[in-house]
N, C-alpha and C. Protein backbone atom coordinates (compact mmCIF):
# COMPACT_ATOMS: atom_id res chain seq x y z
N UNK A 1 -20.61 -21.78 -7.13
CA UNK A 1 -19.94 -20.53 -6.79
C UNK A 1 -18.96 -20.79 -5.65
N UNK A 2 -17.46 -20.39 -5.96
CA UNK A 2 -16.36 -20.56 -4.37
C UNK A 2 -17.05 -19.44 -3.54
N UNK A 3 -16.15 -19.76 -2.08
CA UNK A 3 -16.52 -18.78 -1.65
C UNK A 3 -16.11 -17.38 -1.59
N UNK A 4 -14.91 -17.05 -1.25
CA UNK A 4 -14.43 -15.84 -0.93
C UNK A 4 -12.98 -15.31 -1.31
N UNK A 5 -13.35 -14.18 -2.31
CA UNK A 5 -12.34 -13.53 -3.58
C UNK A 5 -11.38 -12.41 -2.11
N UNK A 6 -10.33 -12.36 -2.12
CA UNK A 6 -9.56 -11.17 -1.69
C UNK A 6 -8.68 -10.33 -2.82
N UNK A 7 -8.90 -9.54 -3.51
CA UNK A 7 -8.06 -8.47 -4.68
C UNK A 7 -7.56 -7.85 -3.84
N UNK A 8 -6.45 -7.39 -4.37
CA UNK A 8 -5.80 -5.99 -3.51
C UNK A 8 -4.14 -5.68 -4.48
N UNK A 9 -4.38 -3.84 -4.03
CA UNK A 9 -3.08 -3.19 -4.45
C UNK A 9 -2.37 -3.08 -3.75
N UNK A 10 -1.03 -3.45 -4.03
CA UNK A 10 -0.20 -2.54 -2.76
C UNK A 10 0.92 -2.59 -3.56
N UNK A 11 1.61 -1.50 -2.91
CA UNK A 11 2.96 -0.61 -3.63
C UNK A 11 4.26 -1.12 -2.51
N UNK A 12 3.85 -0.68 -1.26
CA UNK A 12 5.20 -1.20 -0.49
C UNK A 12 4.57 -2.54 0.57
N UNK A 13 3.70 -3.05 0.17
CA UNK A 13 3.26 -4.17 1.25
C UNK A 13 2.81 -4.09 2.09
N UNK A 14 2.37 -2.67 2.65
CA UNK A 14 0.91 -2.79 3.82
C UNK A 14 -0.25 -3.15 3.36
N UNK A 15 -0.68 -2.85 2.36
CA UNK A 15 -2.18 -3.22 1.72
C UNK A 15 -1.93 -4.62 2.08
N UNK A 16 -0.75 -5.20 1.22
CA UNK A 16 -0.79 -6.74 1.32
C UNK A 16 -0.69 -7.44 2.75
N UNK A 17 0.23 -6.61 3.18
CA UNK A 17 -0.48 -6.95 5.49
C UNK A 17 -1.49 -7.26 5.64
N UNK A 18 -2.03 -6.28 5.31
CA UNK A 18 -3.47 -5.89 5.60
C UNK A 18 -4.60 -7.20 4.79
N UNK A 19 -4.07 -7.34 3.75
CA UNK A 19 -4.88 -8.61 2.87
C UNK A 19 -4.69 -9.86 3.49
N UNK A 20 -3.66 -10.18 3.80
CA UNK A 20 -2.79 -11.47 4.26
C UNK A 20 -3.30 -11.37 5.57
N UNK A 21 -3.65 -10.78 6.57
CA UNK A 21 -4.22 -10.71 8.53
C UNK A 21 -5.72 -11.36 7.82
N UNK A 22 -5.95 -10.38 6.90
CA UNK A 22 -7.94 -10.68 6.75
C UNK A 22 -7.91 -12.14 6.54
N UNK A 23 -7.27 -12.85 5.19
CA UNK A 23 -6.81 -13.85 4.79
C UNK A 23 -6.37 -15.20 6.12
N UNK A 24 -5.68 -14.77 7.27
CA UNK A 24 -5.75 -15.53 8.41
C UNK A 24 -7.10 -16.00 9.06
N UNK A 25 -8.02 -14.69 8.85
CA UNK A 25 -9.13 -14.72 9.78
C UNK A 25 -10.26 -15.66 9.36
N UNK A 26 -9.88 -15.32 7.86
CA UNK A 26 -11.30 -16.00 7.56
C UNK A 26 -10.71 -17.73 7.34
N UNK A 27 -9.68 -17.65 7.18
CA UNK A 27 -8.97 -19.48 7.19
C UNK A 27 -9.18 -20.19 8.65
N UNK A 28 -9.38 -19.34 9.75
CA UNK A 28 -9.60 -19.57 10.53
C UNK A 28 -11.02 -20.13 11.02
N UNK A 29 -12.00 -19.48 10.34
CA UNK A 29 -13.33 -19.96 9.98
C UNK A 29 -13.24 -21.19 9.39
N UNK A 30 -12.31 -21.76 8.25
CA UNK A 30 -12.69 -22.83 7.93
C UNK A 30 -12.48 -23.30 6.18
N UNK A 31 -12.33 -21.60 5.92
CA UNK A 31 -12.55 -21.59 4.62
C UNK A 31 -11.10 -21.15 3.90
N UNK A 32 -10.46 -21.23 2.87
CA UNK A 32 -9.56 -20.95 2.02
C UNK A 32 -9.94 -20.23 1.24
N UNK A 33 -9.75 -18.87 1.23
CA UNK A 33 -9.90 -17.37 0.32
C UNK A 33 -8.70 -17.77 -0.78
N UNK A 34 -9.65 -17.04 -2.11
CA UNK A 34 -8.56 -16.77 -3.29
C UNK A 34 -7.63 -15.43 -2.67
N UNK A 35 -6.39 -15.43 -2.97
CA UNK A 35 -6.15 -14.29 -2.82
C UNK A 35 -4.99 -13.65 -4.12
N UNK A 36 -5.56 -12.65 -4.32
CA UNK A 36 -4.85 -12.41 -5.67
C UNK A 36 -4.53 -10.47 -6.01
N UNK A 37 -3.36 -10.51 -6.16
CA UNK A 37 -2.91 -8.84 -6.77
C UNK A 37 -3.80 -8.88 -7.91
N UNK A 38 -4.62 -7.82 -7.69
CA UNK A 38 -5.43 -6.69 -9.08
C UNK A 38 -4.43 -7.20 -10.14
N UNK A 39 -3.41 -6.99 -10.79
CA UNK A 39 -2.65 -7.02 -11.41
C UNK A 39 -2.54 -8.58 -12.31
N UNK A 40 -2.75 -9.50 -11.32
CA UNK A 40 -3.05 -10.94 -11.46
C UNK A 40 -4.39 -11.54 -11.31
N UNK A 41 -5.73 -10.48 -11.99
CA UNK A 41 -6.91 -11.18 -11.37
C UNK A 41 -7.64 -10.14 -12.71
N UNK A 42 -8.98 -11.14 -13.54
CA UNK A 42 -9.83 -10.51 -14.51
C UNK A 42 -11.18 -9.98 -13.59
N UNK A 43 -11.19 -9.09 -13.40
CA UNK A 43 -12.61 -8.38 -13.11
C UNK A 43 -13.50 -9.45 -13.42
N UNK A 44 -13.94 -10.22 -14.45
CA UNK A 44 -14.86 -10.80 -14.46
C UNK A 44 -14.84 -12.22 -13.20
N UNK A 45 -13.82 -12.29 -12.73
CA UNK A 45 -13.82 -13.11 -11.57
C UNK A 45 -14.32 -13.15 -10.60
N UNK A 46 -14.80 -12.13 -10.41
CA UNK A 46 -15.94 -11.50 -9.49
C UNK A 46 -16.88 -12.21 -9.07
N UNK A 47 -17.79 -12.53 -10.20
CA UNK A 47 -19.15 -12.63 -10.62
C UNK A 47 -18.92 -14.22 -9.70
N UNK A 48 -17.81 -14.94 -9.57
CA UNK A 48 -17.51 -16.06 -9.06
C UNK A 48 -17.72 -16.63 -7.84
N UNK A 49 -17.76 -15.30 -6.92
CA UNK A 49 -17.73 -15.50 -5.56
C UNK A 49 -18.80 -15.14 -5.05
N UNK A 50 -19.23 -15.46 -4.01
CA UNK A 50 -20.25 -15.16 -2.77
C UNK A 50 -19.66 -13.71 -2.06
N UNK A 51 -18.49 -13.88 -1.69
CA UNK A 51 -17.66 -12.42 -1.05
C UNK A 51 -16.39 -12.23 -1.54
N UNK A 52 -17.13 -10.77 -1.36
CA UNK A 52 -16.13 -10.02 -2.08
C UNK A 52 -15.32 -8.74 -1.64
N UNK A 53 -13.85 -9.53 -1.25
CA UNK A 53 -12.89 -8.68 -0.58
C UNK A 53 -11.92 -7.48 -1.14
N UNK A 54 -12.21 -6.29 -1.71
CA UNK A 54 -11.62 -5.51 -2.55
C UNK A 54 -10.58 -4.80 -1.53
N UNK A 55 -8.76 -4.20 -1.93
CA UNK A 55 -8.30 -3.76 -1.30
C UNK A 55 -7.29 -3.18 -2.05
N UNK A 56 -7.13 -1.39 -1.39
CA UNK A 56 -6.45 -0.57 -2.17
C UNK A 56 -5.82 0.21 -1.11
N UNK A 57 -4.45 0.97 -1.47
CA UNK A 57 -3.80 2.28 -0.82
C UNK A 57 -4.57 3.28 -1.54
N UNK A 58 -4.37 4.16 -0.70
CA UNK A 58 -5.02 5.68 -1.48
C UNK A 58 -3.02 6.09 -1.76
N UNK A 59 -3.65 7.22 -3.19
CA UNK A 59 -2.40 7.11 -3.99
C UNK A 59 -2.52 9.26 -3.74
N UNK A 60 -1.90 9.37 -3.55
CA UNK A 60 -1.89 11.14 -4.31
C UNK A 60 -2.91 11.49 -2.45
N UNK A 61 -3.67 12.56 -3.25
CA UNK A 61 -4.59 12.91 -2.55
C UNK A 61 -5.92 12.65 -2.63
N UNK A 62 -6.27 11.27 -2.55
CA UNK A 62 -7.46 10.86 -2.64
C UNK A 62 -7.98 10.06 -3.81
N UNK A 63 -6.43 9.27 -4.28
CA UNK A 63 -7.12 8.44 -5.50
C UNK A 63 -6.61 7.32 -5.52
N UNK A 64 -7.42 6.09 -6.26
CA UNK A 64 -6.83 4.85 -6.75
C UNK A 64 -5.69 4.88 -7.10
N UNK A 65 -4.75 3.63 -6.85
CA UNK A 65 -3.62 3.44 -7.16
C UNK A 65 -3.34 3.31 -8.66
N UNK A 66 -2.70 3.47 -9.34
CA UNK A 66 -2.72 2.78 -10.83
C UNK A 66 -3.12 1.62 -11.12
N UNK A 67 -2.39 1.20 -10.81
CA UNK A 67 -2.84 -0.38 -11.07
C UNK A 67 -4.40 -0.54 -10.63
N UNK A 68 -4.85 -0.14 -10.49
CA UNK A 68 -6.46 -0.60 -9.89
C UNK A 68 -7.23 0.42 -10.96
N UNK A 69 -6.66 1.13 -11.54
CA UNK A 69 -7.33 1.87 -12.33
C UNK A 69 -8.33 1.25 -13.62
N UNK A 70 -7.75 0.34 -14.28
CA UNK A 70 -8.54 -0.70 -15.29
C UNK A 70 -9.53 -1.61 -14.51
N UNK A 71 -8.79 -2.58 -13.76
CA UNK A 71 -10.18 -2.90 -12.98
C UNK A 71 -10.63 -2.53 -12.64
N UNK A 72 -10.95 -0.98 -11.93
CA UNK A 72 -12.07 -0.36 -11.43
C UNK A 72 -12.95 -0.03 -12.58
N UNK A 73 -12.83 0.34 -13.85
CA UNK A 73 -13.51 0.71 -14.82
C UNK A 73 -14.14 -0.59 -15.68
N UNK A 74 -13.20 -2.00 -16.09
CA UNK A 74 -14.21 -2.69 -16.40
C UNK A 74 -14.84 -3.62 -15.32
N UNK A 75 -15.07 -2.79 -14.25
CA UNK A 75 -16.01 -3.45 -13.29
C UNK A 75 -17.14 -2.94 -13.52
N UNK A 76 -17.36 -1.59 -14.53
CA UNK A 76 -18.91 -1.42 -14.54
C UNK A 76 -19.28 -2.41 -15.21
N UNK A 77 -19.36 -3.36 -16.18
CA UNK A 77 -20.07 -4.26 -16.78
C UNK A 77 -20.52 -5.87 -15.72
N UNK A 78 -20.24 -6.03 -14.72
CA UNK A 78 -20.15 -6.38 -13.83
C UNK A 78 -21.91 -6.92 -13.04
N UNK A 79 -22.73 -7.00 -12.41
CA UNK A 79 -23.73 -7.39 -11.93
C UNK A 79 -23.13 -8.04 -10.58
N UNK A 80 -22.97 -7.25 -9.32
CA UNK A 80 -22.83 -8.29 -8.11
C UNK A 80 -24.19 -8.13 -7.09
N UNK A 81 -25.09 -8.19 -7.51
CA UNK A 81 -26.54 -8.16 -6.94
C UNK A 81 -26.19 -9.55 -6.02
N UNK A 82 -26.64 -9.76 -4.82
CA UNK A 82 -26.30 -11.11 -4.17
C UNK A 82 -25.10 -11.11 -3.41
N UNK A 83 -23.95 -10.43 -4.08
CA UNK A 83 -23.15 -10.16 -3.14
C UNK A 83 -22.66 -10.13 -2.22
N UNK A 84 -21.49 -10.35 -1.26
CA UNK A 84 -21.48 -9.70 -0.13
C UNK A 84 -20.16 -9.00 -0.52
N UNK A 85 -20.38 -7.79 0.33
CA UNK A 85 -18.23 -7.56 0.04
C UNK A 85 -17.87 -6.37 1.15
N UNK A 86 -16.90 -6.33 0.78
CA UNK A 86 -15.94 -5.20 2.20
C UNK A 86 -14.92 -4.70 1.33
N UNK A 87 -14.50 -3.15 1.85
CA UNK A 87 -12.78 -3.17 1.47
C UNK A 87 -12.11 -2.62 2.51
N UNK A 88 -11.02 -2.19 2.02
CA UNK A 88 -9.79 -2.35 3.34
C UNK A 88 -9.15 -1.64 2.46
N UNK A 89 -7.77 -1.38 2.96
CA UNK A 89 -6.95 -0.32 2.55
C UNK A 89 -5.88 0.52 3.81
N UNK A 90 -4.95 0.63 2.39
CA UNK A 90 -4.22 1.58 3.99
C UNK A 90 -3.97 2.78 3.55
N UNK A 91 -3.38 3.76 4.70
CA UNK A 91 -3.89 5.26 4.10
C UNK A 91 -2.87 5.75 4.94
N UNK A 92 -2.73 7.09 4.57
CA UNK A 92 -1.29 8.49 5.38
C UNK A 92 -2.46 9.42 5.59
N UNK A 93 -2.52 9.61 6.61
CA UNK A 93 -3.03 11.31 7.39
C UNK A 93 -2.63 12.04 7.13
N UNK A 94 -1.24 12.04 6.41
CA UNK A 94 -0.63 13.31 6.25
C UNK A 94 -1.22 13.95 5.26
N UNK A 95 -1.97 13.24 3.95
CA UNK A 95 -2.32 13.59 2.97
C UNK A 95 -4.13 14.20 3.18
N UNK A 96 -4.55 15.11 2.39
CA UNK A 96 -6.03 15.69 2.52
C UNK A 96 -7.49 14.39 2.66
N UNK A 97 -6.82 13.85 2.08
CA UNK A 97 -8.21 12.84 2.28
C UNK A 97 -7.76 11.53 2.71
N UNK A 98 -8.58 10.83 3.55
CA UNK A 98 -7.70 9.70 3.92
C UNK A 98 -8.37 8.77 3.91
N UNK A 99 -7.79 7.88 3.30
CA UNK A 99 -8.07 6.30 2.86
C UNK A 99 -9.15 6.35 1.77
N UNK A 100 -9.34 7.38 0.46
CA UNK A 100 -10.09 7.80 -0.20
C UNK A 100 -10.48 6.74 -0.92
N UNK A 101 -9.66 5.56 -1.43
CA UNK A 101 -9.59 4.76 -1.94
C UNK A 101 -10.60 3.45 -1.37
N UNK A 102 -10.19 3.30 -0.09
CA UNK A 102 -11.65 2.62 0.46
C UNK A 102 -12.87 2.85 -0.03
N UNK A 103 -13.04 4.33 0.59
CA UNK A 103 -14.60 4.72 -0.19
C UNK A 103 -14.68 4.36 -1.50
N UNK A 104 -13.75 4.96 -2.50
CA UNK A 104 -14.40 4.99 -3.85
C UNK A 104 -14.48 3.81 -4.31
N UNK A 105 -14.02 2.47 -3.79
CA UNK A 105 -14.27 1.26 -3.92
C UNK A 105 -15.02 0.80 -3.37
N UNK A 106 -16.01 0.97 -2.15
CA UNK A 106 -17.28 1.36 -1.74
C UNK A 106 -18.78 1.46 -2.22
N UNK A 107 -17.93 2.78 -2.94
CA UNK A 107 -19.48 3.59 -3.55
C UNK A 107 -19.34 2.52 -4.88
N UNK A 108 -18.32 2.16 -5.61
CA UNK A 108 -18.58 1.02 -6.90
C UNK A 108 -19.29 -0.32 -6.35
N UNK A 109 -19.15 -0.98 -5.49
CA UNK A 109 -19.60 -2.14 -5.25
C UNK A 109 -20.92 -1.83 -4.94
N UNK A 110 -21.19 -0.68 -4.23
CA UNK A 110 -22.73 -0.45 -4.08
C UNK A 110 -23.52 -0.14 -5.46
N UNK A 111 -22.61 0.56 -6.44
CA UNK A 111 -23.51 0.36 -7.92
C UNK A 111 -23.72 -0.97 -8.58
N UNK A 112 -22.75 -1.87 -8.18
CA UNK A 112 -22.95 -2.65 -9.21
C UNK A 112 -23.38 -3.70 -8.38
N UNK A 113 -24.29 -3.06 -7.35
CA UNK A 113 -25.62 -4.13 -6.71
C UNK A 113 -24.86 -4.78 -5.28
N UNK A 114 -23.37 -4.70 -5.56
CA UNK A 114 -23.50 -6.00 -3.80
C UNK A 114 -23.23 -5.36 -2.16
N UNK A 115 -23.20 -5.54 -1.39
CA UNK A 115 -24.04 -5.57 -0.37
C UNK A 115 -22.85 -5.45 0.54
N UNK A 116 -22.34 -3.68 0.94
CA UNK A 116 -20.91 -3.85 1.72
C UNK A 116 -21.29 -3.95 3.12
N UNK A 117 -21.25 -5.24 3.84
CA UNK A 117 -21.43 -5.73 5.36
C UNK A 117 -20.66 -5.49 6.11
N UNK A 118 -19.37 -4.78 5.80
CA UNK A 118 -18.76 -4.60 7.15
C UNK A 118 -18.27 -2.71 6.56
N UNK A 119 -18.14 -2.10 7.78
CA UNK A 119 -17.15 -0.60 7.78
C UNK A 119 -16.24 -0.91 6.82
N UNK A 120 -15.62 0.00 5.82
CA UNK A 120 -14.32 -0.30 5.03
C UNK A 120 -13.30 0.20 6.57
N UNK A 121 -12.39 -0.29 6.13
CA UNK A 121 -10.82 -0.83 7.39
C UNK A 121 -10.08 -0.17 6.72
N UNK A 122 -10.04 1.16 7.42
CA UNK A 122 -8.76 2.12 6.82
C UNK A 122 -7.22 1.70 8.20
N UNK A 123 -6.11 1.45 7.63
CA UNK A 123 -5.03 1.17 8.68
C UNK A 123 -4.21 2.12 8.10
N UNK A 124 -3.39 3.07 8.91
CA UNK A 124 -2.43 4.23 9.10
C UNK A 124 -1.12 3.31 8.58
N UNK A 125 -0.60 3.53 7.09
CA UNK A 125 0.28 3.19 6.92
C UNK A 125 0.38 1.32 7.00
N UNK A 126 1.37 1.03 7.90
CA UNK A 126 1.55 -0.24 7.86
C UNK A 126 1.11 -1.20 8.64
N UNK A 127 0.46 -2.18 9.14
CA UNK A 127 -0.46 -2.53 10.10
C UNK A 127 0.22 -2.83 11.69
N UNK A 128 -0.24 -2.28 12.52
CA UNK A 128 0.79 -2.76 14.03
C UNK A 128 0.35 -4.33 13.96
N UNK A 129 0.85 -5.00 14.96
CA UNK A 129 0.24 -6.28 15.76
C UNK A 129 -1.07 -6.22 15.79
N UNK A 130 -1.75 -5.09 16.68
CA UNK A 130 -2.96 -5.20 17.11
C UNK A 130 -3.55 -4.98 16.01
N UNK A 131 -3.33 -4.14 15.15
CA UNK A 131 -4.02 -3.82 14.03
C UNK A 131 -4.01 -5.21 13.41
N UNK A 132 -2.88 -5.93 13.02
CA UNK A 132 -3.41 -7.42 12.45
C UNK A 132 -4.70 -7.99 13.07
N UNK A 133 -4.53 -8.30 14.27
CA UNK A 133 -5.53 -8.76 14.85
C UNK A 133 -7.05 -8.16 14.82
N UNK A 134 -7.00 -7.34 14.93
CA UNK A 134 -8.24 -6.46 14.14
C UNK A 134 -8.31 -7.13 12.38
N UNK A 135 -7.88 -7.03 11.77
CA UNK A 135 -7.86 -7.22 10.43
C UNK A 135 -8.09 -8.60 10.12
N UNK A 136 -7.61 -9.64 10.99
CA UNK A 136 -8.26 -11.24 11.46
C UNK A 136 -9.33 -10.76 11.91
N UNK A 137 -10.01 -10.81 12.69
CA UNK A 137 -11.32 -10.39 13.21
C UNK A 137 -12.05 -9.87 12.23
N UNK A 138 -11.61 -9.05 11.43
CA UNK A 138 -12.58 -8.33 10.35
C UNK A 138 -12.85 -10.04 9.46
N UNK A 139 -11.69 -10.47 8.73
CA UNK A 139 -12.19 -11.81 7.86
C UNK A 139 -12.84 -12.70 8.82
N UNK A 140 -13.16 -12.82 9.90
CA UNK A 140 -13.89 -13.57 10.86
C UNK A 140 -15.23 -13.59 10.85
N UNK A 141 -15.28 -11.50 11.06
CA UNK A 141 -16.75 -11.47 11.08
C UNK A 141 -17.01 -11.14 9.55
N UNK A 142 -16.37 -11.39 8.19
CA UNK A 142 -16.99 -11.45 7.26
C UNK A 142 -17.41 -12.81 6.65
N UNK A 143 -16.80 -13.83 7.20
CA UNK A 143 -17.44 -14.83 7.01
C UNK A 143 -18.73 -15.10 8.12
N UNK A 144 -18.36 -15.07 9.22
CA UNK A 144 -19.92 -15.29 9.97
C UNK A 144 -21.26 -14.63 9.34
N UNK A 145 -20.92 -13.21 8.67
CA UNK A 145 -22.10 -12.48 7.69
C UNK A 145 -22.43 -13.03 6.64
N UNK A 146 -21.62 -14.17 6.22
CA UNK A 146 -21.59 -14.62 4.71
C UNK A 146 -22.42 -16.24 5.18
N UNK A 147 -22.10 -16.55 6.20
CA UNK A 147 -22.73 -18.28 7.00
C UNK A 147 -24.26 -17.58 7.56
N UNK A 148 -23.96 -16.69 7.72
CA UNK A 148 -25.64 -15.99 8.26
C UNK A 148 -26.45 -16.16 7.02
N UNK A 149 -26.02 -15.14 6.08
CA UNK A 149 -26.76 -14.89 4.95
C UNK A 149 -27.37 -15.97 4.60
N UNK A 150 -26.39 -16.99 4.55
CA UNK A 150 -26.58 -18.99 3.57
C UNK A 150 -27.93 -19.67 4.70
N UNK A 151 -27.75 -18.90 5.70
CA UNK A 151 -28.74 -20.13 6.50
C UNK A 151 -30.23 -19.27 6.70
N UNK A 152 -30.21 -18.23 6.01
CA UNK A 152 -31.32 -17.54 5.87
C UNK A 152 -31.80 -17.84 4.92
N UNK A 153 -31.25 -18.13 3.41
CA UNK A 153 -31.43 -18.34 1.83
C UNK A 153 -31.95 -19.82 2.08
């Protein structure tokens, strides 16, 4: 099994900020993350990894982007029992629900068994500096949760 999958949507390239900072953090650990647009990645690729980095904009008022719409659905056939995973996402306040898309990618990974170890990482729009650095830190401490887990097993 590799180690660590990053998916993600993005429409104008904050999601992908936001993917690409996490993507620093955890290279920084040691390790080389897949990183791949929904668009360019089979759901069943999943099943591949140890962690699992899912990442979406909230679209409308509180929904998946299009493009994430098929993979979110044949992800029910899916089994990530063992798991680890997180998501991320970026989001507008202006709109009624915010960063809805985090959650509902959330509550799926928790059905289909794996094990979300960190807060989902909602970022306002496009990521500042500091916010990168936060977003390194997040792939930091998702690998230290993922080197924990291995030396417990």
């Amino acid at each position: 099994m590799s180690n660590i999958i990053i998916v993600f949507a993005s429409m104008t390239g904050n999601t992908e900020e936001i993917a690409d900072a996490i993507a620093e953090g955890i290279r920084a650990e040691g390790i080389e993350p897949v990183v791949k647009s929904v668009l360019d990645t089979n759901v069943s690729e999943l099943s591949d990894y140890e962690g699992i980095l899912l990442g979406a904009y909230t679209w409308g008022d509180g929904d998946l982007p299009d493009e994430f719409l098929d993979f979110y659905d044949e992800m029910d056939d899916l089994d990530l029992h063992g798991r680890k995973a997180a998501v991320f996402g970026s989001a507008d306040s202006s709109y009624s629900e915010y960063g809805a898309a985090v959650d509902i990618l959330i509550r799926k990974l928790q059905e289909l068994g794996a094990e979300n170890v960190l807060e989902g990482m909602k970022i306002e729009l496009n990521p500042s500096n500091e916010e990168k650095a936060s977003c390194k830190e997040f792939g930091k401490q998702f690998v230290s949760i993922l080197n924990a887990a291995k030396s417990i097993c």
